[in-house]
Structure formats: structure tokens, C-alpha cells
PDB file of N, CA and C in Angstrom:
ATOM      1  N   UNK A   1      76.837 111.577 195.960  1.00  0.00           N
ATOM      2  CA  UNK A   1      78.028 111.084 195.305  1.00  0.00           C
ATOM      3  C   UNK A   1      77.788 111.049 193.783  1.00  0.00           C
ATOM      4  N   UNK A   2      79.036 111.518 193.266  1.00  0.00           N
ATOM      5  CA  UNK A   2      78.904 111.329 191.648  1.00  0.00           C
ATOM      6  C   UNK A   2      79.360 110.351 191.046  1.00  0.00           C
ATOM      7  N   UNK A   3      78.753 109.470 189.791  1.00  0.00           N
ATOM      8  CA  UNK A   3      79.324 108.376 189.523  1.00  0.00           C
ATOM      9  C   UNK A   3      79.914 109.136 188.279  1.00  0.00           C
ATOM     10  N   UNK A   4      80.855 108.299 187.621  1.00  0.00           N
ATOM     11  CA  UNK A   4      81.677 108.121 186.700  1.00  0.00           C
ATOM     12  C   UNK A   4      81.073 107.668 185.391  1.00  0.00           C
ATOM     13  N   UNK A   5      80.735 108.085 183.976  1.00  0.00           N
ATOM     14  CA  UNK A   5      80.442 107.458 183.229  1.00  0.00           C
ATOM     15  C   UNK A   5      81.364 106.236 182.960  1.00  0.00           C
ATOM     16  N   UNK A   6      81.120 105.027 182.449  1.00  0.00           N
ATOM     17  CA  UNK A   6      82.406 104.543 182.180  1.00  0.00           C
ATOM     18  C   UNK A   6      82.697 104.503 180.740  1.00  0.00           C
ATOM     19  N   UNK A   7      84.312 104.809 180.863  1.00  0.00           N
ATOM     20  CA  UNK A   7      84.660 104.973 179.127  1.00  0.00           C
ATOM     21  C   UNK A   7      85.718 103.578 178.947  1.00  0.00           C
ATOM     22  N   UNK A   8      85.219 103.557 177.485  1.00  0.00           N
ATOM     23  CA  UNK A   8      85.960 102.220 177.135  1.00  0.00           C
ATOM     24  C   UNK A   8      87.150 102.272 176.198  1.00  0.00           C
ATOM     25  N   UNK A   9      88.042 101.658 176.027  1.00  0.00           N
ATOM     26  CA  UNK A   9      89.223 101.774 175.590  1.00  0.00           C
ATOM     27  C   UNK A   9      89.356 102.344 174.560  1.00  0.00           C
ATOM     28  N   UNK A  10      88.012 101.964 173.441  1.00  0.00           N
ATOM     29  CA  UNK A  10      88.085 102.292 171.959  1.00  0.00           C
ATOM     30  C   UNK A  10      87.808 103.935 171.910  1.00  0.00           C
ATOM     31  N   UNK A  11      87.353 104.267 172.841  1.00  0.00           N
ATOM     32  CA  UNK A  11      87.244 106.162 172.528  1.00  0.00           C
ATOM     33  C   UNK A  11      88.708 106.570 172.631  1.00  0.00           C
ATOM     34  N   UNK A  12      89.510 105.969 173.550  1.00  0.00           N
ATOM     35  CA  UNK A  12      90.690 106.622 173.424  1.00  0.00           C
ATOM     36  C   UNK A  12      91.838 106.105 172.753  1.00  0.00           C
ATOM     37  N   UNK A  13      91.552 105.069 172.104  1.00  0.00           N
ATOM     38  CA  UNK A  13      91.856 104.476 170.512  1.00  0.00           C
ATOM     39  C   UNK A  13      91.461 105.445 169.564  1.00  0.00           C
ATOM     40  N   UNK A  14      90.430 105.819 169.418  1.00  0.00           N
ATOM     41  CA  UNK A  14      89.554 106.727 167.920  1.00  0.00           C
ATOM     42  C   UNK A  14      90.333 108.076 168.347  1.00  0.00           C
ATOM     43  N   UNK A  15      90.629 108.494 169.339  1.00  0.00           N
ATOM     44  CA  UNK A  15      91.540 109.361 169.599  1.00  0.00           C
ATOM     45  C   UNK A  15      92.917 109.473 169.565  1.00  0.00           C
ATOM     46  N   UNK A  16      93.188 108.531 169.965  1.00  0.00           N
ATOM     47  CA  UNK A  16      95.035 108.037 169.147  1.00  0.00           C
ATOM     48  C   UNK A  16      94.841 108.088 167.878  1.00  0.00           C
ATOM     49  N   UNK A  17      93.841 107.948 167.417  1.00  0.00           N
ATOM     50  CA  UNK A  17      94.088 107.787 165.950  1.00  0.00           C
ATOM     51  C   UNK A  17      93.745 108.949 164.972  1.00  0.00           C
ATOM     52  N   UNK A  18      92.794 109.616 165.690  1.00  0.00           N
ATOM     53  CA  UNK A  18      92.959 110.894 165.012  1.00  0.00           C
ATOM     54  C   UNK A  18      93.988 111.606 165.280  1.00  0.00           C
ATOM     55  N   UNK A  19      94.691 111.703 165.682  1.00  0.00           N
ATOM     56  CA  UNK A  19      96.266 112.330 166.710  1.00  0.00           C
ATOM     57  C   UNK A  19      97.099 112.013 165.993  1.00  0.00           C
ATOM     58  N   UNK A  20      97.126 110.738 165.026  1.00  0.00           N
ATOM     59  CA  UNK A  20      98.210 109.977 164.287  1.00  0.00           C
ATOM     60  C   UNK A  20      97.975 110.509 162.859  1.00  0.00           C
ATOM     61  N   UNK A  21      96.537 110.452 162.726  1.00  0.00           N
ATOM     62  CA  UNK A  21      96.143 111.320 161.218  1.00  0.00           C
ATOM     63  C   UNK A  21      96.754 112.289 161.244  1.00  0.00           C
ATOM     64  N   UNK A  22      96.533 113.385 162.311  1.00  0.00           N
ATOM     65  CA  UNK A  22      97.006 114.465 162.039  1.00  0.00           C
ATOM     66  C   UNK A  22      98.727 115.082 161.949  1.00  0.00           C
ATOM     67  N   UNK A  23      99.141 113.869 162.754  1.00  0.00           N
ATOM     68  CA  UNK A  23     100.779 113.526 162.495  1.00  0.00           C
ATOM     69  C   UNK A  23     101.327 113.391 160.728  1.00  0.00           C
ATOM     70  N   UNK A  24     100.780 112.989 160.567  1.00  0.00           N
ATOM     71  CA  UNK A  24     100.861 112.533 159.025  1.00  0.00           C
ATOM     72  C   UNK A  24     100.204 113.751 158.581  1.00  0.00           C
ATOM     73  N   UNK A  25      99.454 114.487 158.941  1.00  0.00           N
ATOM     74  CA  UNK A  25      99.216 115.661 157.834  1.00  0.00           C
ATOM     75  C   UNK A  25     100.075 116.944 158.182  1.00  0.00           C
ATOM     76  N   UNK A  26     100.637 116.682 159.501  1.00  0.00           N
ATOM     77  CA  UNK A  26     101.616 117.689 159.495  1.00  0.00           C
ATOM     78  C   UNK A  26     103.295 117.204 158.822  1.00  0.00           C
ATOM     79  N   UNK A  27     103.279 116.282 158.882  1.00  0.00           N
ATOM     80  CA  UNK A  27     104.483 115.247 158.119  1.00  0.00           C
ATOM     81  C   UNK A  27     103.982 115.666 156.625  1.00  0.00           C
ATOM     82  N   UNK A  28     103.350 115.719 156.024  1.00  0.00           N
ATOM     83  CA  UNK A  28     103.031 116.472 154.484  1.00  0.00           C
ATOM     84  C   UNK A  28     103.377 117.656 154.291  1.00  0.00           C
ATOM     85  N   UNK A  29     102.986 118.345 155.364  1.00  0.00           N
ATOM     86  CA  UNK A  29     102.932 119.806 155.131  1.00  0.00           C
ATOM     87  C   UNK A  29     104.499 119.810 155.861  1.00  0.00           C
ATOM     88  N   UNK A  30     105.521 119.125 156.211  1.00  0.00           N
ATOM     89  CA  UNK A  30     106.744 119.994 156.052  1.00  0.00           C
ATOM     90  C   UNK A  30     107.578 119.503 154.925  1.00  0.00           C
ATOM     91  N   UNK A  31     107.102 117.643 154.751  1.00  0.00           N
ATOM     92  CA  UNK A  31     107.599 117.321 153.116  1.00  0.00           C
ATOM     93  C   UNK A  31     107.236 118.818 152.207  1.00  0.00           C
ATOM     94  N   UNK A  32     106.130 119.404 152.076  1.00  0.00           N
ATOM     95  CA  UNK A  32     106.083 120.286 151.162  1.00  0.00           C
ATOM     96  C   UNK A  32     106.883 121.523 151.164  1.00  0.00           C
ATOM     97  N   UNK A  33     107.082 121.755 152.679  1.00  0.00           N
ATOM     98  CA  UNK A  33     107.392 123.080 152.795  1.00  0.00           C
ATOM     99  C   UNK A  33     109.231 122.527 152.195  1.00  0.00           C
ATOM    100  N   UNK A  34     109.488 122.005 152.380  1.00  0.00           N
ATOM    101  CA  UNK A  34     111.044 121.673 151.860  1.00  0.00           C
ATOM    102  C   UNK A  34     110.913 121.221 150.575  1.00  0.00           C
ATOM    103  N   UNK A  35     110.000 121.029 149.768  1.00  0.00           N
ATOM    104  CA  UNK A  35     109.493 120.756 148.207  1.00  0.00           C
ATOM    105  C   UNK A  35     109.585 122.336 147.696  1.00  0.00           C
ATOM    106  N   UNK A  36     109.577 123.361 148.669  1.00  0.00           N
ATOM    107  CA  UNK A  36     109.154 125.106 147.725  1.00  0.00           C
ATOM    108  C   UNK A  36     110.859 125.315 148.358  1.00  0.00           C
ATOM    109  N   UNK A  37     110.877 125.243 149.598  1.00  0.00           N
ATOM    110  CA  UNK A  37     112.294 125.674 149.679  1.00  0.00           C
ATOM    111  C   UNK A  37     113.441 125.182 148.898  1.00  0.00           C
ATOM    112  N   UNK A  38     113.681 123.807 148.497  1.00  0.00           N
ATOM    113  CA  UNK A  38     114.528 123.525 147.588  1.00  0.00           C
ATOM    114  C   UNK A  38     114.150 123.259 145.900  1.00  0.00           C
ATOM    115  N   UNK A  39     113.024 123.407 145.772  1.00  0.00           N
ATOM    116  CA  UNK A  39     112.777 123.416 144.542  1.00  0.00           C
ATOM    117  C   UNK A  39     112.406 124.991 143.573  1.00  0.00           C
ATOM    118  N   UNK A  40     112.386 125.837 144.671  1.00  0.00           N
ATOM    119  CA  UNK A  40     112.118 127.558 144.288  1.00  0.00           C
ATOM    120  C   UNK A  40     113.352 128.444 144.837  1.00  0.00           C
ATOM    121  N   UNK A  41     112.932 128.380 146.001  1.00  0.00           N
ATOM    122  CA  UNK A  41     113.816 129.439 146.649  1.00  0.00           C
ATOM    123  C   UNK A  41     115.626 129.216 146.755  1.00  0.00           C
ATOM    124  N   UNK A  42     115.836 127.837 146.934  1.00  0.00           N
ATOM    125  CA  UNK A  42     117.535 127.454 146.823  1.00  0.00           C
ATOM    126  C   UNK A  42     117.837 128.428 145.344  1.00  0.00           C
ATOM    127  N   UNK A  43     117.331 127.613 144.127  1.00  0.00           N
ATOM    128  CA  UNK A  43     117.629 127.994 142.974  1.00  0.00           C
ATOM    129  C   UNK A  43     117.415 129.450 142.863  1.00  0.00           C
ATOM    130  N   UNK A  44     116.418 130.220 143.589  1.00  0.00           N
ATOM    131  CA  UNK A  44     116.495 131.692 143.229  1.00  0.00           C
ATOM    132  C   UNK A  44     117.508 132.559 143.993  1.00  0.00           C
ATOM    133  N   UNK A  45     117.739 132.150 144.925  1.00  0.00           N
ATOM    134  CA  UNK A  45     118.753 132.530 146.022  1.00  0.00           C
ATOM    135  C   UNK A  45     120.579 132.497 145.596  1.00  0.00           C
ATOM    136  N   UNK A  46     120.440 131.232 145.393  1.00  0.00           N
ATOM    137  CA  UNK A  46     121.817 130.835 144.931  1.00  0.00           C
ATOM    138  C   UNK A  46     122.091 130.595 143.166  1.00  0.00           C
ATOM    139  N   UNK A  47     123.194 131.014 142.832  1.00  0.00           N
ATOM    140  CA  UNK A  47     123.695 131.460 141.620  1.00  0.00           C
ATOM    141  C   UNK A  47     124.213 129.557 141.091  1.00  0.00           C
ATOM    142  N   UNK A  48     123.131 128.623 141.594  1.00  0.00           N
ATOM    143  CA  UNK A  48     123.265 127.417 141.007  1.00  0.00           C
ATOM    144  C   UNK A  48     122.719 126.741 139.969  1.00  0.00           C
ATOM    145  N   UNK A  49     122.792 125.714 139.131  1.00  0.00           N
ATOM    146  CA  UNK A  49     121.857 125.190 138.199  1.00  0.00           C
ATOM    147  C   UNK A  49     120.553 124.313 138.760  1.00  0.00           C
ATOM    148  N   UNK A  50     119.413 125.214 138.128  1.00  0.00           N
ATOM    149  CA  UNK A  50     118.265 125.006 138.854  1.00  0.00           C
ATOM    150  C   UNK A  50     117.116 123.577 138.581  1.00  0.00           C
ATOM    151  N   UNK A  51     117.782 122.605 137.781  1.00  0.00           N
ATOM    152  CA  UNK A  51     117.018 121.507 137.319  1.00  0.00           C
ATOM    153  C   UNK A  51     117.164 120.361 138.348  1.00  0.00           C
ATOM    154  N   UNK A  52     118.520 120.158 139.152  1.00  0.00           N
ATOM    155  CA  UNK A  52     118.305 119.457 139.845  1.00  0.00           C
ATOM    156  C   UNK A  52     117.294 119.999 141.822  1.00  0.00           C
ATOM    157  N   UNK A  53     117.829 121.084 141.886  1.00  0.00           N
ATOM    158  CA  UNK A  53     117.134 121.370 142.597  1.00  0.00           C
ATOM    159  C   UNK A  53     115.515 121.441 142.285  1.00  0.00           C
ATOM    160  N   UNK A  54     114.956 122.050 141.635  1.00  0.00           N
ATOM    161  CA  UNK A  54     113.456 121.601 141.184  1.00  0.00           C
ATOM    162  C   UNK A  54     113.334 120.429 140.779  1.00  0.00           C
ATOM    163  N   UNK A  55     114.222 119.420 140.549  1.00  0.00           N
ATOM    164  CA  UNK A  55     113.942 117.794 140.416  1.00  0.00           C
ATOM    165  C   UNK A  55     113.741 117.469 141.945  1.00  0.00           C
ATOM    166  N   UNK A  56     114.569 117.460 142.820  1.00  0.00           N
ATOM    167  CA  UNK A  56     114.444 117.473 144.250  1.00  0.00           C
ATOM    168  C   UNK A  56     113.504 117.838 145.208  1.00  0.00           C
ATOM    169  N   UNK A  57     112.690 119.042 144.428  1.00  0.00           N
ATOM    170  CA  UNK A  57     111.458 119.700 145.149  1.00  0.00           C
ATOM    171  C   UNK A  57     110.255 118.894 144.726  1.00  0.00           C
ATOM    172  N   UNK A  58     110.782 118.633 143.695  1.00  0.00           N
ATOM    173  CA  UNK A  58     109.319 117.716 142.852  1.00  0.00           C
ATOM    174  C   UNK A  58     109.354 116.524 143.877  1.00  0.00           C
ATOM    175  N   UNK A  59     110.602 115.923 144.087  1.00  0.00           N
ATOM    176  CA  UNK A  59     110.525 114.501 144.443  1.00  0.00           C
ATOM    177  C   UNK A  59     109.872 114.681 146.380  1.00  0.00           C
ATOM    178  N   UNK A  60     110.162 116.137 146.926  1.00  0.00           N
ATOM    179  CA  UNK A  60     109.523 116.180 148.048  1.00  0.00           C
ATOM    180  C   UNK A  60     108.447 116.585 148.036  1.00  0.00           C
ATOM    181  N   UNK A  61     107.677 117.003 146.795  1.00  0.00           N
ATOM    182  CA  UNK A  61     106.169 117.582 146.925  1.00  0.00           C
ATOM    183  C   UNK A  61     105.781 115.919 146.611  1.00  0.00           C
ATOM    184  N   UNK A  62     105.998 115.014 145.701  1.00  0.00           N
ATOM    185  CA  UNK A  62     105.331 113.595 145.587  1.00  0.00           C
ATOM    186  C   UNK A  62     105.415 112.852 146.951  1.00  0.00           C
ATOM    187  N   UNK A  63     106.361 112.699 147.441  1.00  0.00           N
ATOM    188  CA  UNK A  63     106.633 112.151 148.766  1.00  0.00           C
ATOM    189  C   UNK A  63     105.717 113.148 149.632  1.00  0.00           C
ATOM    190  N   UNK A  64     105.215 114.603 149.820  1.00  0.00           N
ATOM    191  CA  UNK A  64     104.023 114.856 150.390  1.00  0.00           C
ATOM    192  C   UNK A  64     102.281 114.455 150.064  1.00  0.00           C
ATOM    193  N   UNK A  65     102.421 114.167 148.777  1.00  0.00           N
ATOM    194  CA  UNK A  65     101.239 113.843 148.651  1.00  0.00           C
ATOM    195  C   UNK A  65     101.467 112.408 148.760  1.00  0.00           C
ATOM    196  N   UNK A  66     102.320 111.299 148.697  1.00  0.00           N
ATOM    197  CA  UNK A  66     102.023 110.112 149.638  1.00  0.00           C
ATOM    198  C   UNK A  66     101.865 110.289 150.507  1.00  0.00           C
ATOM    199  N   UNK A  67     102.350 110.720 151.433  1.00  0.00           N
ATOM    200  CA  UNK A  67     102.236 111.285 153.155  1.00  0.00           C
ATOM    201  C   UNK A  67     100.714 111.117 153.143  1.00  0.00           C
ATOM    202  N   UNK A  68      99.849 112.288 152.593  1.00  0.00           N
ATOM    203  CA  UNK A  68      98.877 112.483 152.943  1.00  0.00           C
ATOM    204  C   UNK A  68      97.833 111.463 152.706  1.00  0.00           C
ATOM    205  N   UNK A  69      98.213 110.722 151.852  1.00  0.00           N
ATOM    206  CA  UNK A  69      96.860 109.482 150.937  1.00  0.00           C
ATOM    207  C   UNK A  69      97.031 108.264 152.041  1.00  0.00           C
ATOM    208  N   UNK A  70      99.174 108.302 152.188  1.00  0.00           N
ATOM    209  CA  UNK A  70      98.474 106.815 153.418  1.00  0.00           C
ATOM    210  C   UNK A  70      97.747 107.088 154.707  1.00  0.00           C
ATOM    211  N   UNK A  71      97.986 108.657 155.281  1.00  0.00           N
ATOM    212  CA  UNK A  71      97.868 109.187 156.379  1.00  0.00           C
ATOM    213  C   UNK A  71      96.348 108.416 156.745  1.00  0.00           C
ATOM    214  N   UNK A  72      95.770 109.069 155.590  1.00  0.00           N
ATOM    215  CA  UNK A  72      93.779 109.180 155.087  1.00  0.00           C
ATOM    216  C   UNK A  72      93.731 107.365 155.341  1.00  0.00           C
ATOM    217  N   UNK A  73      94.540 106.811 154.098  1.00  0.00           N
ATOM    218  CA  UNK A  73      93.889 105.445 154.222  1.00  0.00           C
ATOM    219  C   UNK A  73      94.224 104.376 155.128  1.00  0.00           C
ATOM    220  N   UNK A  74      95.317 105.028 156.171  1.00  0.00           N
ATOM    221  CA  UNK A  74      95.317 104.377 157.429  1.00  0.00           C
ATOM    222  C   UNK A  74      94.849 104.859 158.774  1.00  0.00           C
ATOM    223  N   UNK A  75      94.135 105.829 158.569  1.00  0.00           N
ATOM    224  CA  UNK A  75      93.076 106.201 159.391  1.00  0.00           C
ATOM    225  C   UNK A  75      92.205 105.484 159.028  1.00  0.00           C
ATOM    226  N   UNK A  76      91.087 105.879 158.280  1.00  0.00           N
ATOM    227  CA  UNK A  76      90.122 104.598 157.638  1.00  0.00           C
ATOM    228  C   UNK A  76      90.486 103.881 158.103  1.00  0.00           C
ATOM    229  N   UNK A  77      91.612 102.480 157.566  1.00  0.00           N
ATOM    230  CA  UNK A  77      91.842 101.257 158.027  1.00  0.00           C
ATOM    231  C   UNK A  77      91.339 100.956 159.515  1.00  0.00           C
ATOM    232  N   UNK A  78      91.938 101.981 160.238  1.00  0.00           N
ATOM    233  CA  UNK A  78      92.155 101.523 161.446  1.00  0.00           C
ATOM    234  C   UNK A  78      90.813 101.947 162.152  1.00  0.00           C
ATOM    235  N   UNK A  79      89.881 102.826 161.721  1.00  0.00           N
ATOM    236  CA  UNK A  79      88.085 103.120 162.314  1.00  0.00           C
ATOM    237  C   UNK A  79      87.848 102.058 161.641  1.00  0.00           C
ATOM    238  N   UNK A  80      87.676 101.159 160.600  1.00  0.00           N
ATOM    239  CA  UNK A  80      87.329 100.052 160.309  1.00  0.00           C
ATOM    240  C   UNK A  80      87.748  99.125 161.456  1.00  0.00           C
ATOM    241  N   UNK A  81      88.837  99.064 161.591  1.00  0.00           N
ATOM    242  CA  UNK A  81      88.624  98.117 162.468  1.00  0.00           C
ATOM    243  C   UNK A  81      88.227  98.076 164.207  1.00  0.00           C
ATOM    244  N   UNK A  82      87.986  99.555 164.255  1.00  0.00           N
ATOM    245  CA  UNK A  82      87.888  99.465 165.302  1.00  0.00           C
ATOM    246  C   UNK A  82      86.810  99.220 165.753  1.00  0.00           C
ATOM    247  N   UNK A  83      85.374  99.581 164.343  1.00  0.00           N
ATOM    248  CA  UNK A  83      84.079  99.585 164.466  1.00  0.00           C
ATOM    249  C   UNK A  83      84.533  97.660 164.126  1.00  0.00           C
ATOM    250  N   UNK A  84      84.857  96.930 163.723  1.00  0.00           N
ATOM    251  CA  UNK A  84      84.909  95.229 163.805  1.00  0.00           C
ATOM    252  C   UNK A  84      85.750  94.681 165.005  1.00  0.00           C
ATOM    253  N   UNK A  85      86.196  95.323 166.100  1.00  0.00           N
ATOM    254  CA  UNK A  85      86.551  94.998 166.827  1.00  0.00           C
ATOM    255  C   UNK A  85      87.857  94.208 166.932  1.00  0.00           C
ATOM    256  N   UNK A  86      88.653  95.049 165.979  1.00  0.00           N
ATOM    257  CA  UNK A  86      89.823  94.084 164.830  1.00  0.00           C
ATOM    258  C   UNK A  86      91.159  95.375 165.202  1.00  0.00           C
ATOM    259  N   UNK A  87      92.341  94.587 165.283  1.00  0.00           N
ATOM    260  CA  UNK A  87      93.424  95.356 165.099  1.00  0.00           C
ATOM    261  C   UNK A  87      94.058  95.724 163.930  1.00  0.00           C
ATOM    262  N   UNK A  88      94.346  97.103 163.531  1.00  0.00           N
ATOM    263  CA  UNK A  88      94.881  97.599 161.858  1.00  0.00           C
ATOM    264  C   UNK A  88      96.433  97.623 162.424  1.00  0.00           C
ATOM    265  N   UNK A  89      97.250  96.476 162.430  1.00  0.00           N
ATOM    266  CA  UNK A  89      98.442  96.472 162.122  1.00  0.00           C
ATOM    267  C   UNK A  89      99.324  97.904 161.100  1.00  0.00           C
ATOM    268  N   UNK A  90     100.401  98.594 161.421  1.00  0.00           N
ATOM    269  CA  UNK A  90     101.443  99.270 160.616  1.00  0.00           C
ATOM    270  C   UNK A  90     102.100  98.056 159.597  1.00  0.00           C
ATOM    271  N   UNK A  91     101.411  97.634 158.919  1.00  0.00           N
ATOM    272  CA  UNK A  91     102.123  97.150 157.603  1.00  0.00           C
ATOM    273  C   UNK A  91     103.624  97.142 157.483  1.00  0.00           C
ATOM    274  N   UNK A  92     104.160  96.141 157.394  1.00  0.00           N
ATOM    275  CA  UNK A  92     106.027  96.422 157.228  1.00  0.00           C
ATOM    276  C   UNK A  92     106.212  97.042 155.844  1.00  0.00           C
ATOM    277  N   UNK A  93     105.979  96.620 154.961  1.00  0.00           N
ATOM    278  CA  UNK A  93     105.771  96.629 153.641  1.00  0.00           C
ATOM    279  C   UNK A  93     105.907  98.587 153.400  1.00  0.00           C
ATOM    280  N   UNK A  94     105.203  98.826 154.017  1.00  0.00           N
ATOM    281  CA  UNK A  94     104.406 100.131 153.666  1.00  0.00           C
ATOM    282  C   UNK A  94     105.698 101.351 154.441  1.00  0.00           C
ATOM    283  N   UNK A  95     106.061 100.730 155.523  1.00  0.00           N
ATOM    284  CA  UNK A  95     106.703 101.259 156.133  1.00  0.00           C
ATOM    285  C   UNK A  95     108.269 101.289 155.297  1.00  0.00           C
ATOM    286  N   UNK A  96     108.438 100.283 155.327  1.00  0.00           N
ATOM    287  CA  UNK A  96     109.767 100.224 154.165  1.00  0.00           C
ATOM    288  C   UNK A  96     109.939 100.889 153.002  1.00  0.00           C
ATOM    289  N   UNK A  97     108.469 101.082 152.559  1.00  0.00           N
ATOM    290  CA  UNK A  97     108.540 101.637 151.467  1.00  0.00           C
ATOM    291  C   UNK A  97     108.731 103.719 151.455  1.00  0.00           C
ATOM    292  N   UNK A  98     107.998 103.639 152.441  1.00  0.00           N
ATOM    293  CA  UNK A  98     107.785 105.633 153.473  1.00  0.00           C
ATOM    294  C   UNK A  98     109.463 105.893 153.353  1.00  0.00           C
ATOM    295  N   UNK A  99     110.011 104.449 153.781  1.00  0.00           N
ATOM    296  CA  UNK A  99     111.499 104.845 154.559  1.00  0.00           C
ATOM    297  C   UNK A  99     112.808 104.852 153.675  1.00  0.00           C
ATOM    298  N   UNK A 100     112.421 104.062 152.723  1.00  0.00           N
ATOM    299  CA  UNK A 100     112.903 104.336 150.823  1.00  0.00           C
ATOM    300  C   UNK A 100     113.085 105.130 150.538  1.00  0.00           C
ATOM    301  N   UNK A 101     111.852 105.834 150.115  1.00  0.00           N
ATOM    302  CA  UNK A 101     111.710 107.119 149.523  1.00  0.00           C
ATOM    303  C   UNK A 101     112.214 108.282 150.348  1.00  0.00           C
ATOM    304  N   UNK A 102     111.987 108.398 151.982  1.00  0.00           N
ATOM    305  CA  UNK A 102     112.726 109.038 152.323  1.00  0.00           C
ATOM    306  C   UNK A 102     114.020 109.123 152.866  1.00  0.00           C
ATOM    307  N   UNK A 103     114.182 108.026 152.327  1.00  0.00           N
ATOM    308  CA  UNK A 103     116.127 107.609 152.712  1.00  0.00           C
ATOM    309  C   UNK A 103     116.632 108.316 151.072  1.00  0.00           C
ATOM    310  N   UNK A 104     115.793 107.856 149.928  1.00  0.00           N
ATOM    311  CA  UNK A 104     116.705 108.428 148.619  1.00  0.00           C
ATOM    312  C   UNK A 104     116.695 110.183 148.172  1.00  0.00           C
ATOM    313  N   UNK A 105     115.536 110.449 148.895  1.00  0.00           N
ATOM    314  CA  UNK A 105     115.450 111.958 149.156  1.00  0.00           C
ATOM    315  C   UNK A 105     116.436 112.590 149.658  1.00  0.00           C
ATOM    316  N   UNK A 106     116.471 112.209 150.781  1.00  0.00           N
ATOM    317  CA  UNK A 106     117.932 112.222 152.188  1.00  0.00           C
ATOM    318  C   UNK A 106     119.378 112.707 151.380  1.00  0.00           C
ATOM    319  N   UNK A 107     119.422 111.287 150.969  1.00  0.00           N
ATOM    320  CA  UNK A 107     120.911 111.111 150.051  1.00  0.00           C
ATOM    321  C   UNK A 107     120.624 112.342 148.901  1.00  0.00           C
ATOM    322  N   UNK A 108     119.654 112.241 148.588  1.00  0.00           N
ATOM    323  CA  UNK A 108     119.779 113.099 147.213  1.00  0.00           C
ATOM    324  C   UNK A 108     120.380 114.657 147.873  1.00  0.00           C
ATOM    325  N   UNK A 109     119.217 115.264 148.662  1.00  0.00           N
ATOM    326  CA  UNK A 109     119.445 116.613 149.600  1.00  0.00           C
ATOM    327  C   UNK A 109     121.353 116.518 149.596  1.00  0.00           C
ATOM    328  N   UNK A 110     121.472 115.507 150.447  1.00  0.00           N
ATOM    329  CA  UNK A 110     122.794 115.588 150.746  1.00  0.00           C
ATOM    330  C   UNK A 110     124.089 115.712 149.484  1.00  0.00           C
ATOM    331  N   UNK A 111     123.582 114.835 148.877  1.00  0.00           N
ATOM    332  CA  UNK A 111     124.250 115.026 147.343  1.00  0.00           C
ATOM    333  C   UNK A 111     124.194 116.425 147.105  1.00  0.00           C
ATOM    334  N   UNK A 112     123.380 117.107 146.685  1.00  0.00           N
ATOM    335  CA  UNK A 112     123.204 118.440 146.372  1.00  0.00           C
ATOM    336  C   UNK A 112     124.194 119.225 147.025  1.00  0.00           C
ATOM    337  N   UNK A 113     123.773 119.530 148.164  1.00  0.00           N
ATOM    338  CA  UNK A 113     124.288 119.842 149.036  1.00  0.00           C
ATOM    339  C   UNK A 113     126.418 119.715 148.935  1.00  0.00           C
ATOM    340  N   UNK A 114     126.576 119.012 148.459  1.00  0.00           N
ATOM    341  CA  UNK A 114     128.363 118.768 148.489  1.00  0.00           C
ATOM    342  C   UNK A 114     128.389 119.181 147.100  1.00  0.00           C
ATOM    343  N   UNK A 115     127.559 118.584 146.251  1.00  0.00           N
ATOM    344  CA  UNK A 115     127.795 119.280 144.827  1.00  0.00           C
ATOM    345  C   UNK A 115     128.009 120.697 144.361  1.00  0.00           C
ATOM    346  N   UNK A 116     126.603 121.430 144.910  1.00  0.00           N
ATOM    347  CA  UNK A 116     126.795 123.127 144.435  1.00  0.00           C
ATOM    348  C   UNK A 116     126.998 123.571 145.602  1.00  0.00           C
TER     349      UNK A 116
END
């Protein structure tokens, strides 16, 4: 008969959590990819004025590189605590703030969008 190693909860914690990192780094990489599409290609494509659209791309390439810094420092957080045997709470704060920026993005896109 074969026994079973036994596995304990936190391996498949450190695994949720790399799973969540990588959520967030693919959440960057489409903030960006819509940072080149409306900040390059709209304006080269369409016979529109190109400052707000490259204002718009800018504001989704910054909103990708937040993506990626909390992604990092709430990974960390949360192997910290997992090596202290401690829960890393989703911050409200932080979350409100993700949901800001991409609520005024939103509106902005959409603005655009009815404008030219």
C-alpha cells in the first residue's frame, strides 16, 4: 500500500498566490496593450486630434505600471505572511483606489469615444 505524503494548506495558499500575481501581471499587460492602442494607433488610424488620445494612453500605461508594483507588493505581503503564519488581508483602501483610477479611465475612454 502507498501512503500519501501529507500536504498542508499553505502550499496551496503559496499557489493561489502565485496564480493571483500572475493575474495582475496579465491585468498590466492588457492596461498596456490599450495604452498603445489608444494612445498610437486610434490617433494614426483616425483623422482625429491626437493629444487627448495620447493623454489617455499615457493615463493607461501609468495605471499599468501600478498594476504591476501592487501585483509584486502584494504578493510579498502575502509570502510574508504566510511564512508568520498571519493573514494578508485585500486592503479596502487600495482597492478603492485600483477602482478610481479605473473608473476615471472608463469615463474618460467613453468620453472620447462620443466626442471624436
Amino acid at each position: 500500500m502507498v501512503e500519501r505524503e501529507p500536504v498542508d494548506a499553505s502550499r496551496r495558499t503559496r499557489l493561489a498566490n502565485e496564480r493571483t500575481y500572475l493575474a495582475w501581471v496579465r491585468s498590466s499587460l492588457t492596461a498596456l496593450a490599450v495604452a498603445i492602442g489608444a494612445g498610437k494607433i486610434v490617433p494614426g488610424l483616425a483623422h482625429v486630434t491626437r493629444w487627448p488620445f495620447e493623454l489617455l494612453g499615457a493615463g493607461f500605461a501609468a495605471f499599468a505600471v501600478a498594476l504591476i508594483a501592487y501585483g509584486a507588493r502584494r504578493f510579498l505581503r502575502v509570502e510574508r505572511a504566510l511564512q508568520e503564519g498571519l493573514f494578508a488581508p485585500f486592503q479596502a483602501s487600495e482597492a478603492i483606489v485600483l477602482a478610481l483610477i479605473a473608473a476615471v479611465l472608463g469615463g474618460a475612454t467613453f468620453a472620447l469615444m462620443f466626442v471624436h
